[in-house]
N, C-alpha and C. Protein backbone atom coordinates (compact mmCIF):
# COMPACT_ATOMS: atom_id res chain seq x y z
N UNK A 1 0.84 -1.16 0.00
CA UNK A 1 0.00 0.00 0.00
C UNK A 1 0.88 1.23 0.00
N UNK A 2 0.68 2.19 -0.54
CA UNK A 2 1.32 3.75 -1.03
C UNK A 2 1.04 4.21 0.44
N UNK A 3 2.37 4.97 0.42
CA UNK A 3 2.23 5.74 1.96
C UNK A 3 1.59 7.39 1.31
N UNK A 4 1.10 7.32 0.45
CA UNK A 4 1.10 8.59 0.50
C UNK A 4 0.51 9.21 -1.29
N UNK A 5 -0.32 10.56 -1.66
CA UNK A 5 -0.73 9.93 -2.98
C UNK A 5 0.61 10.84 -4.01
N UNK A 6 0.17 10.13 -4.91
CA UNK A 6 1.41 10.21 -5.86
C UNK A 6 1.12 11.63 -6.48
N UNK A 7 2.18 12.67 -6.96
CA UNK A 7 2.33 13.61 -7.30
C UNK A 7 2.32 13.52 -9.00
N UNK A 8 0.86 14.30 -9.28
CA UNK A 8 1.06 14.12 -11.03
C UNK A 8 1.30 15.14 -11.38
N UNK A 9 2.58 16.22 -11.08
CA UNK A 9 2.89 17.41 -11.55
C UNK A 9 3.54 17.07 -12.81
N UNK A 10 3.27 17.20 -14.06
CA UNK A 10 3.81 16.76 -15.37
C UNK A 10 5.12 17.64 -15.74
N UNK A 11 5.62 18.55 -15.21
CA UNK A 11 6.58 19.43 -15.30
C UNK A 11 7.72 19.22 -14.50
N UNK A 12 7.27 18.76 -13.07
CA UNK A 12 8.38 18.76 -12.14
C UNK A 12 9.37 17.56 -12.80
N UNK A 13 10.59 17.83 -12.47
CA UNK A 13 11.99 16.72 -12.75
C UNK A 13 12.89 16.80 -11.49
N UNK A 14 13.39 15.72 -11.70
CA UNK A 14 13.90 15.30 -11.03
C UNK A 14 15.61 16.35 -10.75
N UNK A 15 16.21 16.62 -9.36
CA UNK A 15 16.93 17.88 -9.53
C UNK A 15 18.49 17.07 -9.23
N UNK A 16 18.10 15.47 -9.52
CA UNK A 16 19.13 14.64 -8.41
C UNK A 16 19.70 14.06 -10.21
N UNK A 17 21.21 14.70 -10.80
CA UNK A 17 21.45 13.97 -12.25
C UNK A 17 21.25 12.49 -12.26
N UNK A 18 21.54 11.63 -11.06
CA UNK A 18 21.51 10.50 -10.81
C UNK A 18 20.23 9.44 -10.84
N UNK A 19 19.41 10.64 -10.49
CA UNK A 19 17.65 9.95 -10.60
C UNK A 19 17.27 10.15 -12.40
N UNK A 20 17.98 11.31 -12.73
CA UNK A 20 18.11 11.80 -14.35
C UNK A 20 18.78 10.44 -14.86
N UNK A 21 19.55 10.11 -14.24
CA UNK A 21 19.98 8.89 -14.91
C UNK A 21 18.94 7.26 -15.02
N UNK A 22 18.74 7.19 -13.94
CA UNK A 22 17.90 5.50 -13.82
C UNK A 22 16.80 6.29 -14.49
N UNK A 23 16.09 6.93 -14.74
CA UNK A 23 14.97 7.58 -15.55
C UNK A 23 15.09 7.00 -17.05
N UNK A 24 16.54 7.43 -17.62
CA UNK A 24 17.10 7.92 -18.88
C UNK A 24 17.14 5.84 -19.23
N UNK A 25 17.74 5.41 -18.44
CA UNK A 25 17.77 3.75 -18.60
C UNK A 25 16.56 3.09 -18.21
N UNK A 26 15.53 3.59 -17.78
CA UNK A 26 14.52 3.05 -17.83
C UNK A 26 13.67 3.11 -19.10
N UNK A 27 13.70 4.27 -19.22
CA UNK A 27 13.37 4.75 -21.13
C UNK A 27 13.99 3.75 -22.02
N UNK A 28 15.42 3.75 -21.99
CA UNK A 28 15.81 2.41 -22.63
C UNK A 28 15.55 1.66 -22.68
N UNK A 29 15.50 0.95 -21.80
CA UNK A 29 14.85 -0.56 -21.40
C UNK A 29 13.40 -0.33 -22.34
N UNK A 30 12.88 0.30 -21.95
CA UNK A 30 11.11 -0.06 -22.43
C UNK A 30 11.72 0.12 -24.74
N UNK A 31 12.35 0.73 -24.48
CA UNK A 31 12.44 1.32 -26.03
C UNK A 31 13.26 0.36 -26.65
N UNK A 32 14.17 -0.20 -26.08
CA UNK A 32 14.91 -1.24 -26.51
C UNK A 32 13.87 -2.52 -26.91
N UNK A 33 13.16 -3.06 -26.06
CA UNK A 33 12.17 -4.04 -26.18
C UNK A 33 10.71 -4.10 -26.52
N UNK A 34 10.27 -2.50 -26.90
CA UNK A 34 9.28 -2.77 -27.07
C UNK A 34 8.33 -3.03 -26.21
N UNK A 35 8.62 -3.46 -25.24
CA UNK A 35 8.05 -3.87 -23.85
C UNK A 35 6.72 -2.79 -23.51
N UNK A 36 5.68 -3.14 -22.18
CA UNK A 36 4.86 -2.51 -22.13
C UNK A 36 5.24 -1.94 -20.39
N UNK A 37 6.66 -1.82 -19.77
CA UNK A 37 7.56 -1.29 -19.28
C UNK A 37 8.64 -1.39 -19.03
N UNK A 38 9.69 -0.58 -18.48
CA UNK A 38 10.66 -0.76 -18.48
C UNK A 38 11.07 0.04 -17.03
N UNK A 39 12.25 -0.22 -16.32
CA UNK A 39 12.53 0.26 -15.03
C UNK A 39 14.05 0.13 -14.86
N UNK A 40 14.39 1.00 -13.86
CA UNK A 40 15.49 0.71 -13.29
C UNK A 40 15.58 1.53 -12.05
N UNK A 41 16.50 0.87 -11.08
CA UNK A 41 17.28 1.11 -9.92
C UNK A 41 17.83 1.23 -9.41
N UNK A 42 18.39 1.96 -8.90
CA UNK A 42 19.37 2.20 -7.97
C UNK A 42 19.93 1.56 -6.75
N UNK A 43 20.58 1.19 -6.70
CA UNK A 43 21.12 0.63 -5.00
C UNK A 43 21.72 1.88 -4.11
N UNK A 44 22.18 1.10 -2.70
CA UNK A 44 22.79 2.21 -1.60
C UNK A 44 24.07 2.36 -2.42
N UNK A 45 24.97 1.69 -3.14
CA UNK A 45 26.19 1.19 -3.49
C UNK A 45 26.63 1.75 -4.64
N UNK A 46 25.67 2.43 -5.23
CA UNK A 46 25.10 3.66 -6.08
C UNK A 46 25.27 2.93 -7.96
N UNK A 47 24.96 1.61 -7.75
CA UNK A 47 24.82 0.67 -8.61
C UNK A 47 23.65 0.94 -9.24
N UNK A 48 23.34 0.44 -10.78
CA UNK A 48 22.21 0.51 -11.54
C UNK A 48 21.82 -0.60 -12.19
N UNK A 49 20.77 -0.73 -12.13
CA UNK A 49 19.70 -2.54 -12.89
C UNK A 49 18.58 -1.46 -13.67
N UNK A 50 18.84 -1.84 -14.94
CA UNK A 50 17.59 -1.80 -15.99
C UNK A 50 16.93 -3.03 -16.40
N UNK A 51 15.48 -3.22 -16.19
CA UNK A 51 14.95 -3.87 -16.98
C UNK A 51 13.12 -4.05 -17.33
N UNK A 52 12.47 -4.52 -18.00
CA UNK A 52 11.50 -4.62 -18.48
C UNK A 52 10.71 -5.74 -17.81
N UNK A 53 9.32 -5.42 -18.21
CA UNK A 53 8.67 -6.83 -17.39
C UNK A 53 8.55 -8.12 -18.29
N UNK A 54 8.34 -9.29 -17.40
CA UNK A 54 8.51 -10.34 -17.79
C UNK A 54 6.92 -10.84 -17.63
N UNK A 55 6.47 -11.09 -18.91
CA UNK A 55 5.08 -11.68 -19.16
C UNK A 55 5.22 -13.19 -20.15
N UNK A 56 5.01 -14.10 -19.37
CA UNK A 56 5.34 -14.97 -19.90
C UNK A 56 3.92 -16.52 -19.04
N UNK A 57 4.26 -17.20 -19.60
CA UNK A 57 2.64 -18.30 -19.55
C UNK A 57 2.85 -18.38 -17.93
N UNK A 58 3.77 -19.03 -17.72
CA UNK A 58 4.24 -18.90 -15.82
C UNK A 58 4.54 -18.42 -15.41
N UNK A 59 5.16 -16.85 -15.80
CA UNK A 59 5.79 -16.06 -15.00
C UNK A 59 5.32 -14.81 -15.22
N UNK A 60 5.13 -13.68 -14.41
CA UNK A 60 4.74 -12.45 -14.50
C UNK A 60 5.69 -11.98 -13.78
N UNK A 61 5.92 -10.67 -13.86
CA UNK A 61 6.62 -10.20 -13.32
C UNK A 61 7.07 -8.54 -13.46
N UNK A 62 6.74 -7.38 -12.74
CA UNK A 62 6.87 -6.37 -13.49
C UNK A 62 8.28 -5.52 -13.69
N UNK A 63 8.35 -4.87 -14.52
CA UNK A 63 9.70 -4.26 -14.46
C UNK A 63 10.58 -4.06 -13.51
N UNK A 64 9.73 -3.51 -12.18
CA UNK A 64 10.14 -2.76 -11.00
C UNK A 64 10.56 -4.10 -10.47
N UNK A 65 10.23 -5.70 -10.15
CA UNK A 65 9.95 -6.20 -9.60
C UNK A 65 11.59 -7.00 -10.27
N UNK A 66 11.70 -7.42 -11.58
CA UNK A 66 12.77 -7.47 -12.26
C UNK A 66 14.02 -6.75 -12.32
N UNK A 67 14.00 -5.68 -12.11
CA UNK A 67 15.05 -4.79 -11.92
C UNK A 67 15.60 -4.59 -10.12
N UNK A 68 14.73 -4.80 -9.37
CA UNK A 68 14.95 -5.43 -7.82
C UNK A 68 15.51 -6.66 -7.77
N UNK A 69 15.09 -7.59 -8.28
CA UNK A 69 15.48 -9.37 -8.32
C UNK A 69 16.98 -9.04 -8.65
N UNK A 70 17.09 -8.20 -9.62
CA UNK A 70 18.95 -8.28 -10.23
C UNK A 70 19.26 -7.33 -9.40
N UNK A 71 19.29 -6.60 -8.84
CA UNK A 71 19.98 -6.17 -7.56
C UNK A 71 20.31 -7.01 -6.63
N UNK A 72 19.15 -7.75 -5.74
CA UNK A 72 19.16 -8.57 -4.77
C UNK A 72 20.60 -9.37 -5.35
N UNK A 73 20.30 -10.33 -6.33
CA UNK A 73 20.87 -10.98 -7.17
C UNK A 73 22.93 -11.07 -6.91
N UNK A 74 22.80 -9.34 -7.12
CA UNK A 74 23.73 -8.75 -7.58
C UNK A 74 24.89 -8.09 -6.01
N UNK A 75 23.63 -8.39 -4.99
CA UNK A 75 24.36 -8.42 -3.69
C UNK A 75 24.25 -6.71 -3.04
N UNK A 76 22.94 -6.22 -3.95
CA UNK A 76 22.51 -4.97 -2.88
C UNK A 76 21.53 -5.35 -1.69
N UNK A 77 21.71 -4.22 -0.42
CA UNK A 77 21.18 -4.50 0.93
C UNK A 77 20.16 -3.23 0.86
N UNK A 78 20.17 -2.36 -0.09
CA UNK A 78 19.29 -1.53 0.01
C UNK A 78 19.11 -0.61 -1.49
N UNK A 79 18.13 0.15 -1.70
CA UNK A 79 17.93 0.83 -2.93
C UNK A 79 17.94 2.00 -2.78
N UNK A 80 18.28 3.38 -3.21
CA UNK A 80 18.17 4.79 -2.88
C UNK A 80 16.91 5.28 -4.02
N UNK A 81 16.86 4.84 -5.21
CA UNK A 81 15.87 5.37 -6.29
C UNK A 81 15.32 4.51 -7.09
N UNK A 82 14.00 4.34 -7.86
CA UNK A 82 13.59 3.67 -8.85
C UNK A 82 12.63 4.69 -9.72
N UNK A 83 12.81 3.97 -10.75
CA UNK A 83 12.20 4.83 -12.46
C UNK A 83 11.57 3.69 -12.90
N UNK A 84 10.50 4.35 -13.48
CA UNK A 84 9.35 3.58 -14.45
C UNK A 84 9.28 3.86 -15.03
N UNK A 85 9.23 3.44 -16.28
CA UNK A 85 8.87 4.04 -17.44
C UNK A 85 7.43 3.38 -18.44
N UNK A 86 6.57 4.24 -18.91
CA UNK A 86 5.47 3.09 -19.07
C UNK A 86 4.57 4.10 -20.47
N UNK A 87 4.23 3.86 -21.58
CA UNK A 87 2.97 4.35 -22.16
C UNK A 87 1.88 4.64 -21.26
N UNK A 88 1.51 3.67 -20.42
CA UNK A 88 0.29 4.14 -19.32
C UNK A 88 0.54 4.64 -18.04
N UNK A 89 -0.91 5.40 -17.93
CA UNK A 89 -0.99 6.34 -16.75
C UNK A 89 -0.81 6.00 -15.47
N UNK A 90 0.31 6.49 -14.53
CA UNK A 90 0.30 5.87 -13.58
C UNK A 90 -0.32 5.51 -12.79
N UNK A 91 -1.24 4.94 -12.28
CA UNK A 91 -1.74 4.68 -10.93
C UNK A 91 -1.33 4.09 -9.93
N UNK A 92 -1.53 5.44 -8.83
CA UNK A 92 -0.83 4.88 -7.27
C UNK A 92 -0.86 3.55 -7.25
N UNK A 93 -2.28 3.06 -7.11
CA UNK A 93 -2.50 2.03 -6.48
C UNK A 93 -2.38 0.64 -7.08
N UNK A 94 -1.76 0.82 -8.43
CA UNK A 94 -1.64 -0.05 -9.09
C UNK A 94 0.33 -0.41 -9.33
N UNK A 95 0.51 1.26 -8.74
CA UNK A 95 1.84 0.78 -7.98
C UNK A 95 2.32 -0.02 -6.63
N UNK A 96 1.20 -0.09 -6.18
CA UNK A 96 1.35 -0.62 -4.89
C UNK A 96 2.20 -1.93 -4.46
N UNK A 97 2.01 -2.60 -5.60
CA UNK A 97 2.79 -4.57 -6.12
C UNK A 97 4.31 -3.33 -5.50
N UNK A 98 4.48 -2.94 -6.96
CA UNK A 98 6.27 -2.04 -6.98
C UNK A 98 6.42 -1.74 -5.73
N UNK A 99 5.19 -1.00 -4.92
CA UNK A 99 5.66 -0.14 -4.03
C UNK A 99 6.39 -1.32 -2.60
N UNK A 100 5.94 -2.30 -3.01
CA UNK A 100 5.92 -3.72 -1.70
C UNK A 100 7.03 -3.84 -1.89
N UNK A 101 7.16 -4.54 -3.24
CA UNK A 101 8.65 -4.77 -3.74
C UNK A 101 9.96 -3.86 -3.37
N UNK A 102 9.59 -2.37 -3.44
CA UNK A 102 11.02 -1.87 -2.87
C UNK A 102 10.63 -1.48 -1.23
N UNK A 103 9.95 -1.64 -0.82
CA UNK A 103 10.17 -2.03 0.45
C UNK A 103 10.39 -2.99 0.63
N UNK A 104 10.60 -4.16 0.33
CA UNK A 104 11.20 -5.15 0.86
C UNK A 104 12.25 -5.41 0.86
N UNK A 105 13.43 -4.85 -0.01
CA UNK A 105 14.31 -4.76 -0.08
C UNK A 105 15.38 -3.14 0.66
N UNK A 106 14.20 -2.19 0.46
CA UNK A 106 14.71 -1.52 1.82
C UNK A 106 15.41 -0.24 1.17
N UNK A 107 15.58 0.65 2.36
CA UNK A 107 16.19 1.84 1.32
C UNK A 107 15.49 3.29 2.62
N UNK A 108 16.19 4.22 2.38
CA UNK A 108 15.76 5.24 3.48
C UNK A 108 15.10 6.42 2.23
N UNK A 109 13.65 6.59 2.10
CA UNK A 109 13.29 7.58 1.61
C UNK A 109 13.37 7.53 -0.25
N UNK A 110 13.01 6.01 -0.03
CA UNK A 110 13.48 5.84 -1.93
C UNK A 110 12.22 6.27 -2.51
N UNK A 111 12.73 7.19 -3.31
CA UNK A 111 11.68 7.70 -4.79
C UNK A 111 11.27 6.46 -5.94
N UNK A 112 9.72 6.78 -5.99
CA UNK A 112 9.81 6.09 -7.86
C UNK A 112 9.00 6.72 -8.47
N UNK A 113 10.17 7.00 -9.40
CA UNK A 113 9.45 7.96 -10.42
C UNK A 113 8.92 7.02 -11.33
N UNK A 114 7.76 7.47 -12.17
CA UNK A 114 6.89 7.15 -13.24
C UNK A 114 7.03 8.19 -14.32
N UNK A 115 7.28 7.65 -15.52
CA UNK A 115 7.39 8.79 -16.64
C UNK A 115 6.93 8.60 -17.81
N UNK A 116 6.83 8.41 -18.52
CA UNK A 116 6.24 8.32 -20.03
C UNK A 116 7.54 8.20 -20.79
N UNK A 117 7.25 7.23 -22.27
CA UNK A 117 8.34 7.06 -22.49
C UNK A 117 9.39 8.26 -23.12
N UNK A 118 8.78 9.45 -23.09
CA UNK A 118 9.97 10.52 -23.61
C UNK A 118 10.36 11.16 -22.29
N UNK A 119 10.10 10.62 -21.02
CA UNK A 119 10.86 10.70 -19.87
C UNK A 119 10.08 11.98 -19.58
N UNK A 120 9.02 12.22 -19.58
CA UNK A 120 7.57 13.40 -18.71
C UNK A 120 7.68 12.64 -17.67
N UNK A 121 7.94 13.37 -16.13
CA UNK A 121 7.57 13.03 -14.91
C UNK A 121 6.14 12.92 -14.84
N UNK A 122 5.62 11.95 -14.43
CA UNK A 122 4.12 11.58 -14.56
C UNK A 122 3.58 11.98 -12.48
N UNK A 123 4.79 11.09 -12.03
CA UNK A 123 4.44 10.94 -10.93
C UNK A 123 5.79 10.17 -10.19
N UNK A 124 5.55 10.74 -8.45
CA UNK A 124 6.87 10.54 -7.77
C UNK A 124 5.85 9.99 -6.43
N UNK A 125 6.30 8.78 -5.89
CA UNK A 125 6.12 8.29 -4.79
C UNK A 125 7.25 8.01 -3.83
N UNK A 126 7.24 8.31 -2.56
CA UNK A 126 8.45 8.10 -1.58
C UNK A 126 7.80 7.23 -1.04
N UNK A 127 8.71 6.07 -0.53
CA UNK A 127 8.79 5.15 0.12
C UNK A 127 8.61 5.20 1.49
């Protein structure tokens, strides 16, 4: 569940180059594949995971949720930022799966941004 409701200021950006960055590779990801999203993250360790969701007969899985797994994976203990990138409109509450997901893995005050794929801030949720 969202601590809080998500900010759809379509103008505001991000003032952190680094959040400019997992943004910029999340765009990738979705544009590279075609995909119907794409994400990436940040660790404490100031490491980055791009990737797209996985829709497949047994497996689902969303971007945000994929791009966490390869962190974990990858031997992060916590996340500082995450980016979405998506054709569709964000909804909080349909972030909520994502929003579980990076809490569970942890992080002090982590952002996720949502953007459209020419990288429009759609919406920013803190953790």
């Amino acid at each position: 569940m969202s601590t809080g409701p998500m900010s759809t200021e379509p103008t505001s950006t991000p003032s952190d180059p680094e959040d400019v960055k997992i943004i910029t590779l999340a765009r990738s990801a979705l544009a590279r594949t075609s995909a119907p999203q794409g994400a990436c993250v940040r660790d404490t360790d100031g490491r980055t995971y791009a990737a797209t969701n996985v829709a497949l007969e047994h497996l689902t899985l969303s971007a945000v949720a994929v791009a966490v797994s390869m962190a974990i994976s990858s031997g992060a203990t916590g996340l500082e930022a995450v980016a979405v990138a998506t054709d569709d409109d964000p909804d909080p509450y349909a972030l909520d799966g994502d929003l579980d997901v990076v809490r569970d893995l942890g992080g002090e005050g982590v952002a996720l941004w949502a953007v459209d794929p020419r990288g429009v801030v759609r919406g920013r949720v803190l953790t």
